[in-house]
Protein backbone atom coordinates (compact mmCIF):
# COMPACT_ATOMS: atom_id res chain seq x y z
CA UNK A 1 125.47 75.51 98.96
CA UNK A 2 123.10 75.46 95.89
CA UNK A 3 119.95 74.68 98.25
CA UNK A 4 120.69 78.09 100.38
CA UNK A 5 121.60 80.12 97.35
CA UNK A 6 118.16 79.35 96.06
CA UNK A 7 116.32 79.58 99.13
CA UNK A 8 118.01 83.23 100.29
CA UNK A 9 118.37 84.51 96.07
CA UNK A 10 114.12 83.80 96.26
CA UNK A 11 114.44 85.45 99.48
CA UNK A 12 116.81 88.28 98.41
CA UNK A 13 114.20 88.71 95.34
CA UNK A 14 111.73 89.99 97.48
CA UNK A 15 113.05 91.89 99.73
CA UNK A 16 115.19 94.06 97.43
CA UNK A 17 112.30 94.39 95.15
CA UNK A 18 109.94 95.93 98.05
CA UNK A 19 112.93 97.89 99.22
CA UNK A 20 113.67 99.46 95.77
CA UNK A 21 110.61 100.41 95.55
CA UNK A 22 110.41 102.02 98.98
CA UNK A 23 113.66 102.71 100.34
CA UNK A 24 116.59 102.74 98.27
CA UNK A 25 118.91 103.27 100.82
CA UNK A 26 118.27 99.95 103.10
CA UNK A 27 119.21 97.66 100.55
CA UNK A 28 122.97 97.56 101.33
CA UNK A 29 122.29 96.75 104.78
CA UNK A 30 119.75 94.34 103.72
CA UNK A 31 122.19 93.38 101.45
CA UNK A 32 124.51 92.44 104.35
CA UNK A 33 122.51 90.51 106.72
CA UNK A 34 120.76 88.50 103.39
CA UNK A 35 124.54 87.98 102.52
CA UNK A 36 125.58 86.43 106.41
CA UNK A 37 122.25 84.82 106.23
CA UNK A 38 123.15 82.78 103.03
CA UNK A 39 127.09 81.67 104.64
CA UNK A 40 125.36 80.76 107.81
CA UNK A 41 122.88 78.31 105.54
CA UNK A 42 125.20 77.34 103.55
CA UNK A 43 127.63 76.11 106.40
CA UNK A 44 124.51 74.79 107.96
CA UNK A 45 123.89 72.41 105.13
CA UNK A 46 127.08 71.78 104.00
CA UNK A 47 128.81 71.29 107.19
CA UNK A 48 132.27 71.72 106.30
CA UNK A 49 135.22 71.19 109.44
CA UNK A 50 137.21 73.55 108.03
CA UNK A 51 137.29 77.34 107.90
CA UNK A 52 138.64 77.73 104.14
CA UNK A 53 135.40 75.41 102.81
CA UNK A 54 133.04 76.92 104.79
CA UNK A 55 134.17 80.63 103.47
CA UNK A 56 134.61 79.46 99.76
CA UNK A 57 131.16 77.97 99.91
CA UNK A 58 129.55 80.65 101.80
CA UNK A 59 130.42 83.06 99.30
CA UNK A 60 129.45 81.20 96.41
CA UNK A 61 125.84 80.81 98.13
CA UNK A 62 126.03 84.82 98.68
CA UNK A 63 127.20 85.34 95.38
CA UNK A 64 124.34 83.56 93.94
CA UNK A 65 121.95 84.93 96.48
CA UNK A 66 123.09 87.98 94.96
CA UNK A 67 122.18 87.56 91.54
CA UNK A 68 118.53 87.20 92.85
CA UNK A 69 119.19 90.62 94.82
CA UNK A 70 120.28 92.28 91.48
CA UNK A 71 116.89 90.72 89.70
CA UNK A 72 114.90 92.09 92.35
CA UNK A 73 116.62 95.76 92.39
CA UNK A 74 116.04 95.99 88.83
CA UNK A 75 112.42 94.99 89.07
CA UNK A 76 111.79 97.51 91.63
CA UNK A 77 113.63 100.13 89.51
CA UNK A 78 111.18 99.59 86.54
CA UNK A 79 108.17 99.58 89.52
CA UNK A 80 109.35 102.86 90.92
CA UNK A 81 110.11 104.09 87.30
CA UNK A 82 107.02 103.57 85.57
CA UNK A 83 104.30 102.63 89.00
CA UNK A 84 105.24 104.63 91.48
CA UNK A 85 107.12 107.88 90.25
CA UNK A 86 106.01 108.80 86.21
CA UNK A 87 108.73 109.62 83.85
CA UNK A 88 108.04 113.15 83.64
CA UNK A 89 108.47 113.31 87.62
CA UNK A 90 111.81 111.36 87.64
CA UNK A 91 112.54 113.62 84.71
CA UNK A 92 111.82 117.14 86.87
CA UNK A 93 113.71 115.79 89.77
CA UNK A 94 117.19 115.09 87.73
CA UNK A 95 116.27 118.89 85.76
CA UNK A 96 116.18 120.15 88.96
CA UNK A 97 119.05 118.75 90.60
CA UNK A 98 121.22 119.43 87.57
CA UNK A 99 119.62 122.77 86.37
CA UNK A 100 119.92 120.90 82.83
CA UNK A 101 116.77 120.00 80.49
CA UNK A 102 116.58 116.87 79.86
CA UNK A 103 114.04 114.20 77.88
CA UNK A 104 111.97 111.21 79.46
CA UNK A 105 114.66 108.54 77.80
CA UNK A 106 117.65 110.69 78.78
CA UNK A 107 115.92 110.82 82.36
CA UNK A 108 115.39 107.30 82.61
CA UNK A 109 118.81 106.03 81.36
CA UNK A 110 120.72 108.62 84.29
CA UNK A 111 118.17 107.01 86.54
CA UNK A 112 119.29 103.47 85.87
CA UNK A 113 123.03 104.27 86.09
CA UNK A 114 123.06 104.60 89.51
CA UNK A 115 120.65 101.30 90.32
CA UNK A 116 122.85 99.27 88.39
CA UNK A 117 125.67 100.52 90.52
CA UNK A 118 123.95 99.85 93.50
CA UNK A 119 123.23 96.29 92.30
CA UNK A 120 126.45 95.44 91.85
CA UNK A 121 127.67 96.68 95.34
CA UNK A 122 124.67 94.71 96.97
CA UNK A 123 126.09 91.50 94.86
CA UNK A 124 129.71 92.09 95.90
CA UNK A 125 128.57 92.42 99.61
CA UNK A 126 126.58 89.83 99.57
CA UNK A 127 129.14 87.68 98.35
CA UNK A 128 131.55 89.16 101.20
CA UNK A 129 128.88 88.56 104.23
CA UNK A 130 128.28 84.80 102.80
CA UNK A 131 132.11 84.57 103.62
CA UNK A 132 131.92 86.32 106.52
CA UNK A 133 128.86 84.06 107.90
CA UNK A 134 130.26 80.72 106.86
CA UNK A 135 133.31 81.39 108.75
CA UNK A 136 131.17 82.61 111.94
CA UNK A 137 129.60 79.26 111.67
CA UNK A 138 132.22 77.13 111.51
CA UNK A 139 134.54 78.97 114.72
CA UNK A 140 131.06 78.79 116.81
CA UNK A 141 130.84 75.30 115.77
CA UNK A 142 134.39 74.64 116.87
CA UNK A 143 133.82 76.71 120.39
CA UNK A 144 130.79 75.14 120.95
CA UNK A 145 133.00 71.50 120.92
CA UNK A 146 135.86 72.99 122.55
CA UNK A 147 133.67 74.45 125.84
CA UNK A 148 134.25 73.08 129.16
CA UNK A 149 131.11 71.50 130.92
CA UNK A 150 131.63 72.02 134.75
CA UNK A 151 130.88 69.00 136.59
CA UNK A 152 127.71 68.75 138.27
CA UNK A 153 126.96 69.58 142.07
């Protein structure tokens, strides 16, 4: 469980920094198959028999992947924030959207709000797809025992 949450939050790291920094919007789908990715591993390595075991510990492994998804969105906020857009621009944007004048460090701290939401939604769904994926594992592991071989000929 601890070897895949490394291995996908290292994983997780990079993606959700390049997609910050890109496209925003992907990273809860990302988010998603990074999550189901980390249950499947988990189960993988683990190789629990039972569905409860394989659930707990594939969330715990997307729940840790997570926190490596979080690290990354933040890194690619402060990329975006300071590489890619300038403060004044990020500042014009949220003047123009509101129609209210505000500074660079007002601009940047309404900017972060809604990263920092977004982090924590890509944590909690990662956390729910590591479930979801350790439990896919373990019934395709069970059909795969339970299917009948015709005979030969």
């Amino acid at each position: 469980m601890i070897r895949s949450a490394v291995i996908l939050g290292a994983i997780s790291f990079i993606y959700m920094l390049v997609t910050n920094v890109a496209m925003v919007l992907c990273a809860p789908f990302l988010a998603v198959i990074l999550g189901i990715l980390a249950g499947v591993l988990a189960a993988v390595i683990d190789k629990p028999q039972i569905a409860n075991k394989a659930v707990t510990s594939g969330a715990i492994a997307g729940g840790l992947a997570g926190i490596g998804a979080v690290i990354g969105n933040s890194a690619g906020l402060l990329i975006r924030t300071f590489v890619v857009f300038t403060p004044r621009t990020i500042t014009d944007m949220i003047t123009q959207l509101t129609g209210t004048t505000y500074t660079e460090t007002e601009a940047g701290l309404y900017s972060l709000i809604p990263v920092c939401c977004c982090a924590v939604t890509d944590l909690l769904l990662m956390a729910a797809a590591g479930a979801l994926g350790g439990y896919l594992y373990v019934q395709y592991q069970a059909r795969k025992k339970t299917a009948v071989v015709p005979p030969p000929g």
